[in-house]
N, C-alpha and C. Protein backbone atom coordinates (compact mmCIF):
# COMPACT_ATOMS: atom_id res chain seq x y z
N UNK A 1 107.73 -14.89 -60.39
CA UNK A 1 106.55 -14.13 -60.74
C UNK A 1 106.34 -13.05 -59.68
N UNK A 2 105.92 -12.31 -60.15
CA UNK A 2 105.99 -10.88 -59.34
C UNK A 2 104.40 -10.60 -58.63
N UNK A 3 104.46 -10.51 -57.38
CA UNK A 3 103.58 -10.50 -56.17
C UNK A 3 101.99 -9.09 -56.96
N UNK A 4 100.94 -9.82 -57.27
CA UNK A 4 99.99 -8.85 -57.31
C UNK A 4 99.97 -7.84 -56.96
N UNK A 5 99.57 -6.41 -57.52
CA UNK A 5 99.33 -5.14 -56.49
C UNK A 5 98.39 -5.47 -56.03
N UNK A 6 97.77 -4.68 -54.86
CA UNK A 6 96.34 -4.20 -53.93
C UNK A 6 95.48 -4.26 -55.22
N UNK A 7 95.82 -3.21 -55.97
CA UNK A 7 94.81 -2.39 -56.88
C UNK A 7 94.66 -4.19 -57.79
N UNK A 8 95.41 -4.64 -58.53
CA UNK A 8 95.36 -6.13 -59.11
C UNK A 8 94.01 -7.33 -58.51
N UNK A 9 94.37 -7.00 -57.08
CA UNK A 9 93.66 -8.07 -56.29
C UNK A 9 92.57 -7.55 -56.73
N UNK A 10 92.29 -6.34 -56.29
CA UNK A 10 91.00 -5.79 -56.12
C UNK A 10 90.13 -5.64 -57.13
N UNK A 11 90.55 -5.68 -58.37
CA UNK A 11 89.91 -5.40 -59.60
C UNK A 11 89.98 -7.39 -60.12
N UNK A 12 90.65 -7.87 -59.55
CA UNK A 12 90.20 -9.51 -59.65
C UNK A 12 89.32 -10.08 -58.71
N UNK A 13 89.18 -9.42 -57.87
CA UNK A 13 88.27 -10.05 -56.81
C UNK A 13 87.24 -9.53 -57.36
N UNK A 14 87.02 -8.58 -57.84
CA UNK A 14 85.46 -7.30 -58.69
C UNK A 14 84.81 -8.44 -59.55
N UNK A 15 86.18 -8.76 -60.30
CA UNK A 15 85.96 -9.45 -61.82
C UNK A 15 85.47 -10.78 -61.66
N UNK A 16 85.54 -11.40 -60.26
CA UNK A 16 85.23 -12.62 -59.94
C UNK A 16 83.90 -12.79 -59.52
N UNK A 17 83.00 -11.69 -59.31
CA UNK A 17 82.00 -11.72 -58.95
C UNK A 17 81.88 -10.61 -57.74
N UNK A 18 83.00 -10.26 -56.86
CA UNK A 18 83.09 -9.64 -55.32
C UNK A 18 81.76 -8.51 -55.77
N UNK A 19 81.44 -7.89 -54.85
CA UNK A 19 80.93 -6.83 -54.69
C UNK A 19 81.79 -5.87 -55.02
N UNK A 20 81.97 -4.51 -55.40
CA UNK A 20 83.29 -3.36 -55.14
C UNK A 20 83.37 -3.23 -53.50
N UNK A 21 82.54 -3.09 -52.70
CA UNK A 21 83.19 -2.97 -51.34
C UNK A 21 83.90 -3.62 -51.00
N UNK A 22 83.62 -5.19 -51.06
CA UNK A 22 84.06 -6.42 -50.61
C UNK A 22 85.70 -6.62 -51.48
N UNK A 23 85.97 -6.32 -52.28
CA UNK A 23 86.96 -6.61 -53.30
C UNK A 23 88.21 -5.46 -53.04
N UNK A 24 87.71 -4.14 -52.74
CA UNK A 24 88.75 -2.86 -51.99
C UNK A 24 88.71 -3.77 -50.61
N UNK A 25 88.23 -3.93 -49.79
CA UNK A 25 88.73 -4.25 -48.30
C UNK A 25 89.40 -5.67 -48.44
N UNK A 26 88.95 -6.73 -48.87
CA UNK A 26 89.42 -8.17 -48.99
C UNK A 26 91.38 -7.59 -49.81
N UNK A 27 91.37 -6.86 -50.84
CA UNK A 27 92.44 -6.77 -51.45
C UNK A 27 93.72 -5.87 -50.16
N UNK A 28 93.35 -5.01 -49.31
CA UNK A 28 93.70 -4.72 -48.18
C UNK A 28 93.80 -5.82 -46.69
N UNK A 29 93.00 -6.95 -46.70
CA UNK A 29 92.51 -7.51 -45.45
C UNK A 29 93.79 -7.83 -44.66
N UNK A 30 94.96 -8.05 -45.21
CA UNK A 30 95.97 -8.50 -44.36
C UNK A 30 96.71 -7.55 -43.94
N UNK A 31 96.55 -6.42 -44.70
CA UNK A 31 97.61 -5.06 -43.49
C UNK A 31 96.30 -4.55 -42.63
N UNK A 32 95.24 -4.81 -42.94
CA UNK A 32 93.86 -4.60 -41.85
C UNK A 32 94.11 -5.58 -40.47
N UNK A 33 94.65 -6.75 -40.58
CA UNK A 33 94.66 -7.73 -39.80
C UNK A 33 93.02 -8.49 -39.72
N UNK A 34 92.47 -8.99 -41.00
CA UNK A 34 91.20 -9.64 -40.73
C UNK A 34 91.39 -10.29 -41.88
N UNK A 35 90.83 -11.34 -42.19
CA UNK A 35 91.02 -12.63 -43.26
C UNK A 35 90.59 -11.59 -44.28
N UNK A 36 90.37 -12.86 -45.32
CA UNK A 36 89.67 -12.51 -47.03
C UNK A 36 88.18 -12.64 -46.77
N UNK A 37 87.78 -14.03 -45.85
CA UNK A 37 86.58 -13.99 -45.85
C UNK A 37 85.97 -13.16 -44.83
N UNK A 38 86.68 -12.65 -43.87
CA UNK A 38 86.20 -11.62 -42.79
C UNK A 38 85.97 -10.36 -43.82
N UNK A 39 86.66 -10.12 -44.80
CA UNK A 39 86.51 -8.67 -45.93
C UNK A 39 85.27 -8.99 -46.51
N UNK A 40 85.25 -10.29 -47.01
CA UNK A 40 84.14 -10.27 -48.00
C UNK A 40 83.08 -10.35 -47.34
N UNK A 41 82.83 -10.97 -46.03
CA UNK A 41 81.36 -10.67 -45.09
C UNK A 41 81.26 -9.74 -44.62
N UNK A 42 82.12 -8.55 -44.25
CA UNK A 42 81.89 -7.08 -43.76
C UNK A 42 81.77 -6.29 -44.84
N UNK A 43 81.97 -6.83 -46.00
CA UNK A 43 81.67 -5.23 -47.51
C UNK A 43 80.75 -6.00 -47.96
N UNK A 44 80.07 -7.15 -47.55
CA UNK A 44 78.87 -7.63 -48.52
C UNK A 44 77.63 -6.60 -48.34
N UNK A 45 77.42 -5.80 -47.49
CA UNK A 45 76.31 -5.09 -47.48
C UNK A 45 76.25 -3.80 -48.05
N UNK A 46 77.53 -3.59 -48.71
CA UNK A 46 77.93 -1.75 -48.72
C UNK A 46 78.36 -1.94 -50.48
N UNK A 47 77.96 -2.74 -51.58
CA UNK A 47 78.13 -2.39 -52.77
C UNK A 47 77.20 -1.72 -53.13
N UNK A 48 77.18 -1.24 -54.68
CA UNK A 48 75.92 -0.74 -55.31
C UNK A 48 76.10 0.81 -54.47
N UNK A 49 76.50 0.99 -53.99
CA UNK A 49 76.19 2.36 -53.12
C UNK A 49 75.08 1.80 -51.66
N UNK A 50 75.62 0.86 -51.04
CA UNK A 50 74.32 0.02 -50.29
C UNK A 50 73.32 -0.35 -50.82
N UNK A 51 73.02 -0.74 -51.96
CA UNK A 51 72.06 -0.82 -53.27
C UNK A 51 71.30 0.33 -53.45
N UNK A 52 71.63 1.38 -52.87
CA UNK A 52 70.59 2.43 -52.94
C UNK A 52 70.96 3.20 -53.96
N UNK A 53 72.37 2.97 -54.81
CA UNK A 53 73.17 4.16 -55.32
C UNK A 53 73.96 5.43 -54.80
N UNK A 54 74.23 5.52 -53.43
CA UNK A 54 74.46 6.45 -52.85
C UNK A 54 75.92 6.30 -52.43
N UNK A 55 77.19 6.58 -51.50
CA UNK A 55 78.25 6.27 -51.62
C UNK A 55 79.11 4.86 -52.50
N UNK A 56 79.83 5.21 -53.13
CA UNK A 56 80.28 4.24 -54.16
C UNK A 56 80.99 2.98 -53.13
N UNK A 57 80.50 1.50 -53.34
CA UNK A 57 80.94 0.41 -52.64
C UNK A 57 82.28 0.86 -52.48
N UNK A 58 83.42 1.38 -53.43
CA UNK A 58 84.95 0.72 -53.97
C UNK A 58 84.76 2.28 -52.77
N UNK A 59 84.30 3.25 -52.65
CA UNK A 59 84.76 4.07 -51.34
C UNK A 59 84.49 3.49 -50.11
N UNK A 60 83.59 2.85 -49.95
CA UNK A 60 83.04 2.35 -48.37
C UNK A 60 84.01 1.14 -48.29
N UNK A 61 84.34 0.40 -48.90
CA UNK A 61 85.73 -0.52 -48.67
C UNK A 61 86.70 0.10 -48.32
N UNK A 62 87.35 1.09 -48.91
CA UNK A 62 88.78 2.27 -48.86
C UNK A 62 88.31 2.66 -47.07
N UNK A 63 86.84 3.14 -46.85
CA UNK A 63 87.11 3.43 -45.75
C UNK A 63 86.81 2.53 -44.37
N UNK A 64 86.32 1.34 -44.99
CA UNK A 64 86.62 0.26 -43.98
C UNK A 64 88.05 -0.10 -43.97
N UNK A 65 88.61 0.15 -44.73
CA UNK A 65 90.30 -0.24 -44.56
C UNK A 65 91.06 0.75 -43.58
N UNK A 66 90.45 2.14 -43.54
CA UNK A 66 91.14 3.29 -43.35
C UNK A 66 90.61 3.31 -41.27
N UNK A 67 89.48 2.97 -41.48
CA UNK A 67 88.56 2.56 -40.06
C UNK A 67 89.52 1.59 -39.45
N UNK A 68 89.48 0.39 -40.29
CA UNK A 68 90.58 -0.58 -39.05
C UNK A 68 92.20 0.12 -39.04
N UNK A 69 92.39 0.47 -39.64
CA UNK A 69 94.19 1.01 -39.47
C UNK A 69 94.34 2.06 -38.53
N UNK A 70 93.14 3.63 -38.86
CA UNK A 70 93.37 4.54 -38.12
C UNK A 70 92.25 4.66 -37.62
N UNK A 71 91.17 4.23 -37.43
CA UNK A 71 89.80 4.37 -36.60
C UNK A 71 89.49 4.81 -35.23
N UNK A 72 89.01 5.21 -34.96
CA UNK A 72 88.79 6.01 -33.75
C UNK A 72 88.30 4.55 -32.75
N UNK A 73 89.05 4.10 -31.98
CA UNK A 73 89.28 2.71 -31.11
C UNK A 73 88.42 2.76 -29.36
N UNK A 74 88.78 3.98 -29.06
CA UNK A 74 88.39 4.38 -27.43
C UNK A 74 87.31 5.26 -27.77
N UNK A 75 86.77 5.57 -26.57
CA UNK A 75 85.34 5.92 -26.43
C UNK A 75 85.66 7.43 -25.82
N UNK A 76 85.49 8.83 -26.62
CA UNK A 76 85.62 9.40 -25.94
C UNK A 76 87.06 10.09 -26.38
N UNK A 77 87.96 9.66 -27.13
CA UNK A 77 88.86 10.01 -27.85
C UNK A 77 89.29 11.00 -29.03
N UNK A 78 89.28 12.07 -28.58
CA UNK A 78 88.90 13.30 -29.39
C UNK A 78 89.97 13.33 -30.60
N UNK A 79 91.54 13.02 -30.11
CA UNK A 79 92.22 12.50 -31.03
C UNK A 79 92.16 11.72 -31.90
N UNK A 80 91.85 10.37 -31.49
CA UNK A 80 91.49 9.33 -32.48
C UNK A 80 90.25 9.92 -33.52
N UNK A 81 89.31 10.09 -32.81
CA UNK A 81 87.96 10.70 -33.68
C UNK A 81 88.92 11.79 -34.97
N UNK A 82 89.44 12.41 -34.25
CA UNK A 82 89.99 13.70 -35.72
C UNK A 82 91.09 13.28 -36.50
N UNK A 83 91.62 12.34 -36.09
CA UNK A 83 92.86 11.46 -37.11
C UNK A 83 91.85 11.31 -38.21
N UNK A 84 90.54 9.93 -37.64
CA UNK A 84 89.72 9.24 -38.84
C UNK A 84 89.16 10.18 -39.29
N UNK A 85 88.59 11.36 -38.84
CA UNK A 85 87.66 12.07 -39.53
C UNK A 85 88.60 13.05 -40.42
N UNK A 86 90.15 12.80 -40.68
CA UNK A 86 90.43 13.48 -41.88
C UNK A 86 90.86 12.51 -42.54
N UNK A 87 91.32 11.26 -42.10
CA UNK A 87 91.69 10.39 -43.54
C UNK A 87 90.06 10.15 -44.53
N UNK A 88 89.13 10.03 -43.10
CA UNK A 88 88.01 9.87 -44.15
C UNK A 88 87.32 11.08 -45.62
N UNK A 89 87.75 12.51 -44.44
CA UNK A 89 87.80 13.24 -45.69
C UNK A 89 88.85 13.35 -46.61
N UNK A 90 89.98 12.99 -46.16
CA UNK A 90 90.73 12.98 -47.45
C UNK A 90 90.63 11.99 -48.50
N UNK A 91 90.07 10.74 -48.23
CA UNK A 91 89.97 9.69 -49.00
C UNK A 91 88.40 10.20 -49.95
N UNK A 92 87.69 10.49 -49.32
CA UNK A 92 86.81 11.08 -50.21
C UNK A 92 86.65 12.31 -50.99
N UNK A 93 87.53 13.57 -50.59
CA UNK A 93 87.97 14.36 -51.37
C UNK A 93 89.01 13.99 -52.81
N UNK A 94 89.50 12.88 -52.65
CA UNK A 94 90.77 12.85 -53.40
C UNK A 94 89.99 11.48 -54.16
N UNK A 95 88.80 10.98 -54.26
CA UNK A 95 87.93 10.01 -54.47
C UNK A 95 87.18 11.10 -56.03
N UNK A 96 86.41 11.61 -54.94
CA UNK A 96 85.80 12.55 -55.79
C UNK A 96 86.67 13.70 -56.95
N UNK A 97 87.59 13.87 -56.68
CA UNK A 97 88.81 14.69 -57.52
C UNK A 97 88.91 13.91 -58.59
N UNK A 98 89.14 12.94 -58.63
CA UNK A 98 89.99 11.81 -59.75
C UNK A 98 88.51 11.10 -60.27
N UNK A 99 87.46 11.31 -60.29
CA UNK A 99 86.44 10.80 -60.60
C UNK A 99 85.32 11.47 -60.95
N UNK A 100 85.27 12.74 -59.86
CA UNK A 100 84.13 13.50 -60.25
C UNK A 100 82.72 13.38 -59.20
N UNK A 101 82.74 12.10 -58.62
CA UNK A 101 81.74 12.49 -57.65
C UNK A 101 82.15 11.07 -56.55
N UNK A 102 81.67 10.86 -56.07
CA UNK A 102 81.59 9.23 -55.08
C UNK A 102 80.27 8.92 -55.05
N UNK A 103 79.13 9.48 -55.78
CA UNK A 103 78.13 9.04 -55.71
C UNK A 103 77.57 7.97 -56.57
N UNK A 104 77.37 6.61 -56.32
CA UNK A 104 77.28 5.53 -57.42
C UNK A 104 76.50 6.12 -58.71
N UNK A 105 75.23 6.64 -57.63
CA UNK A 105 74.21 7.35 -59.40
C UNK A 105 75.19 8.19 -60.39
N UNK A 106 75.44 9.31 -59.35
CA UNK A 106 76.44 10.07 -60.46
C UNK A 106 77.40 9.51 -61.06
N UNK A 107 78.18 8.55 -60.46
CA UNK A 107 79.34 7.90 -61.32
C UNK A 107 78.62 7.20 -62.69
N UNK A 108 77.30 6.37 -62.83
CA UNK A 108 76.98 5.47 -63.40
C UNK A 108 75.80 6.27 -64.59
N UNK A 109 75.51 7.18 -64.05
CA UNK A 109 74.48 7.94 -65.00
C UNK A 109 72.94 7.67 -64.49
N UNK A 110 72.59 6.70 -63.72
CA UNK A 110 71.68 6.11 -63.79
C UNK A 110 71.42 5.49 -62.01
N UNK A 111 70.13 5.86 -61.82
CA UNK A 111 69.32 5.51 -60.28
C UNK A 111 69.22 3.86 -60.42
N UNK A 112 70.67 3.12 -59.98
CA UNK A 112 70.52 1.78 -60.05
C UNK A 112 69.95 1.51 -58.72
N UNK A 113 69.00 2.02 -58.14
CA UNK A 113 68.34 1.48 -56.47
C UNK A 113 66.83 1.09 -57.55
N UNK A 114 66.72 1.89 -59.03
CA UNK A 114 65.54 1.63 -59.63
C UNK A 114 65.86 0.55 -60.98
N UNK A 115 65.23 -0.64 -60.91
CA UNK A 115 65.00 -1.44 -61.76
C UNK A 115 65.02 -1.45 -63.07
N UNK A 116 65.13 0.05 -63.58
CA UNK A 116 64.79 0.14 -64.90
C UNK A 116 66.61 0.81 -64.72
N UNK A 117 66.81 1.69 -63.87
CA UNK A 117 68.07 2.04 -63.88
C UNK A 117 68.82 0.91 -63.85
N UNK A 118 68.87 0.28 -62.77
CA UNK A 118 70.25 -1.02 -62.81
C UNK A 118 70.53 -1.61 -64.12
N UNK A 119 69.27 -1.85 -65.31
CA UNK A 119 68.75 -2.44 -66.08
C UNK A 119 69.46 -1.91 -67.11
N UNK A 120 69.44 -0.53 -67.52
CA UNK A 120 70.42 0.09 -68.38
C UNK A 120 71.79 0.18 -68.34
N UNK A 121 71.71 0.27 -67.06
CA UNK A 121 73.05 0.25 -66.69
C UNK A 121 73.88 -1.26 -66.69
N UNK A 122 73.53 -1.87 -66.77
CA UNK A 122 73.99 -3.46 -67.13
C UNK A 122 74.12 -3.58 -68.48
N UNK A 123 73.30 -3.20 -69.43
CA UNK A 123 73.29 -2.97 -70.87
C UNK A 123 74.05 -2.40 -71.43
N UNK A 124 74.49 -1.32 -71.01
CA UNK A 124 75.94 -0.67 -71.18
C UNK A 124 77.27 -0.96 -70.76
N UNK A 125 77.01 -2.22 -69.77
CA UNK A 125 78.44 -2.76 -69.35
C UNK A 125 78.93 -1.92 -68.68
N UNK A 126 78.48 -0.67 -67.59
CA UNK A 126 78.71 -0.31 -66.97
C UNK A 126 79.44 -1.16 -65.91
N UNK A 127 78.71 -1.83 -65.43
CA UNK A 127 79.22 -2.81 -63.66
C UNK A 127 80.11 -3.50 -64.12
N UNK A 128 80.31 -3.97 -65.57
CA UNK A 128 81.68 -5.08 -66.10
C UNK A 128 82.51 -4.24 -66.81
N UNK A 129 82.65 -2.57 -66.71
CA UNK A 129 83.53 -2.01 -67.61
C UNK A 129 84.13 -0.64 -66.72
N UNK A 130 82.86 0.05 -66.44
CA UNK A 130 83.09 1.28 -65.38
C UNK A 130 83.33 0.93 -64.04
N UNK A 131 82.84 -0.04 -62.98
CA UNK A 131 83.10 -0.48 -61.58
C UNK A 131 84.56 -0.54 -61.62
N UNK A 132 85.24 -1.52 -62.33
CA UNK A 132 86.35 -1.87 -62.26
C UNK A 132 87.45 -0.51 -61.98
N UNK A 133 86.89 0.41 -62.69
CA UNK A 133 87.80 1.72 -62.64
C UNK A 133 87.91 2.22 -61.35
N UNK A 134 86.53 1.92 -61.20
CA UNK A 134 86.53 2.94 -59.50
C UNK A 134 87.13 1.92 -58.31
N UNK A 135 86.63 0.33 -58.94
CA UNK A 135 87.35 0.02 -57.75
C UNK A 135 89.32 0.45 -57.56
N UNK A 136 89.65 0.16 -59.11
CA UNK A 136 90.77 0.14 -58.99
C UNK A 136 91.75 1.91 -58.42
N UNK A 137 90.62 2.68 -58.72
CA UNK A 137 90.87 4.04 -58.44
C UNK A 137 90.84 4.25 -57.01
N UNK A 138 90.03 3.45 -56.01
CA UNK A 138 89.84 3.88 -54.56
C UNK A 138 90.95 2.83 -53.94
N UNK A 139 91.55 1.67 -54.52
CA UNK A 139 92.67 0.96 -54.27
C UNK A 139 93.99 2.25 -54.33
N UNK A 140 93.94 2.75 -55.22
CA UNK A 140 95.09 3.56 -55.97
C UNK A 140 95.22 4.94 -54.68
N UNK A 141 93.94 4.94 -54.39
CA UNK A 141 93.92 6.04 -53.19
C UNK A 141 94.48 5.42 -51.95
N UNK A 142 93.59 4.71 -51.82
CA UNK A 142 94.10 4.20 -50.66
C UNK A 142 95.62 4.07 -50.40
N UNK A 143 96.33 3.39 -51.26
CA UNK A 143 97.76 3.04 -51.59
C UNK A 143 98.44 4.73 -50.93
N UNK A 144 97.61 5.33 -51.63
CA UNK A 144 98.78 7.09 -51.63
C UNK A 144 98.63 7.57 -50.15
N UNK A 145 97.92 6.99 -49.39
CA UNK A 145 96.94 7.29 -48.58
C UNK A 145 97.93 7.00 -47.30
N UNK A 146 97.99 5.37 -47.16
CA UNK A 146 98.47 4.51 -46.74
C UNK A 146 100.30 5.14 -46.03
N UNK A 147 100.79 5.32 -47.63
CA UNK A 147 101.91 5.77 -47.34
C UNK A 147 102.35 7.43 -46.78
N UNK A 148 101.26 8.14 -47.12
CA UNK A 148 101.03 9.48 -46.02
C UNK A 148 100.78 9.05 -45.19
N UNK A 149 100.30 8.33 -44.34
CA UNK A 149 100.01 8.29 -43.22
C UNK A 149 101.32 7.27 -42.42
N UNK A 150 102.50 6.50 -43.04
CA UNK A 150 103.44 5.91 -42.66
C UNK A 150 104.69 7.40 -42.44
N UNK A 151 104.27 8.38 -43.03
CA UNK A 151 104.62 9.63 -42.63
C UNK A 151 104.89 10.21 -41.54
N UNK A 152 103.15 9.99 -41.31
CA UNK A 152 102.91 11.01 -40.29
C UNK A 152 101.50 11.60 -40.25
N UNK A 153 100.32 11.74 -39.17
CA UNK A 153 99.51 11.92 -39.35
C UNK A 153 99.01 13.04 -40.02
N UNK A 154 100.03 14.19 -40.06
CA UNK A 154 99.92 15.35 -40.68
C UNK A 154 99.80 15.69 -42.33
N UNK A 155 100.89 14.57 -42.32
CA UNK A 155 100.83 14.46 -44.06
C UNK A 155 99.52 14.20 -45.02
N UNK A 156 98.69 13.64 -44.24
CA UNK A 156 97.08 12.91 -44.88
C UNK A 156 95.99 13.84 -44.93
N UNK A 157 96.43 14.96 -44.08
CA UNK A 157 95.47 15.74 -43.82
C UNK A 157 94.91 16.71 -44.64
N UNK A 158 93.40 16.90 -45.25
CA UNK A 158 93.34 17.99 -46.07
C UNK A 158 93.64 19.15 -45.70
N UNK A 159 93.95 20.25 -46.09
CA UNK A 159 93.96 21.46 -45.68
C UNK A 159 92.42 22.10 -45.02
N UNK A 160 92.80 23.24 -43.83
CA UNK A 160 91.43 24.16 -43.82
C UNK A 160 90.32 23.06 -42.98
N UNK A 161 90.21 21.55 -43.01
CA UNK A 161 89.21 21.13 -42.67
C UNK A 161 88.66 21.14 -41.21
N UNK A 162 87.72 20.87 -40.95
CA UNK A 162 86.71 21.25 -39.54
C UNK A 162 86.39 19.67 -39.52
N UNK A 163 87.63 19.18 -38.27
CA UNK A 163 86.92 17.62 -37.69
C UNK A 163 86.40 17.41 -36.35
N UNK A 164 85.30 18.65 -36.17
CA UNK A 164 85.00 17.95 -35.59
C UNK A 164 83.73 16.90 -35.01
N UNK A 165 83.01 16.77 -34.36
CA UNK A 165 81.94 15.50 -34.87
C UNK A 165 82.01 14.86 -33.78
């Protein structure tokens, strides 16, 4: 039997109940070097868009994955800082490309931080029909991501961008 993809795990861990944050980082956790349950207690706070609707969970997982691999480690590290600060924009440029926004509201139609929003949005089978896409879409990034950067740090990089911060 042939070994799950990332993107597989991740859209089974969704389907099992995970959060989307928790389900992109847990489906990554072992080239991260941190368990399943170390994934699922560090993305438990970052689905829903942080419940507020605002960055999409299945991105804030992609870039907790992208944080432990290439993350800026030392204090003071101007290099490290501008490595992460373009995978992070590239993961969210190339997020938003293939999707249209990274913003949970915008992805979902609907202000799920409001009660009446989440509410519709459950009714439509959004979170059991649309989540799954995005998680499996910020897996799919990540993946392309992953292997630019086994490249070479240059390869990941958007064009034109300003890192610094």
């Amino acid at each position: 039997m042939a070994l799950k993809s990332r993107r597989e795990k991740a859209i089974e861990y969704f389907s099992a109940g995970m959060l989307c944050s928790q389900a992109v980082l847990a489906a990554f956790s072992g080239e991260c070097g941190i368990t399943e349950e170390q994934a699922f207690r560090l993305g438990s706070c970052f689905g829903s868009g942080m419940r507020k609707g605002q960055v999409c969970g299945a991105c804030t997982g992609a870039l907790m994955v992208l944080g432990l691999l290439c993350g800026q480690s030392h204090i003071g590290n101007a290099e490290e800082r501008g490595i992460s600060n373009r995978i992070n924009d590239r993961m969210m440029d190339m997020f938003e490309e293939a999707n249209g926004s990274f913003i949970c509201n915008e992805l979902l139609g609907y202000d799920i931080s409001a009660p009446e929003g989440a509410r519709k949005a459950a009714e439509e089978g959004l979170f059991a029909d649309f989540c799954p896409k995005m998680v499996g879409s910020a897996a799919d990034i990540l993946e392309i991501i992953i292997e630019e950067m086994k490249k070479g740090p240059s390869t990941a990089e958007p064009p034109g961008r300003n890192v610094s911060g």
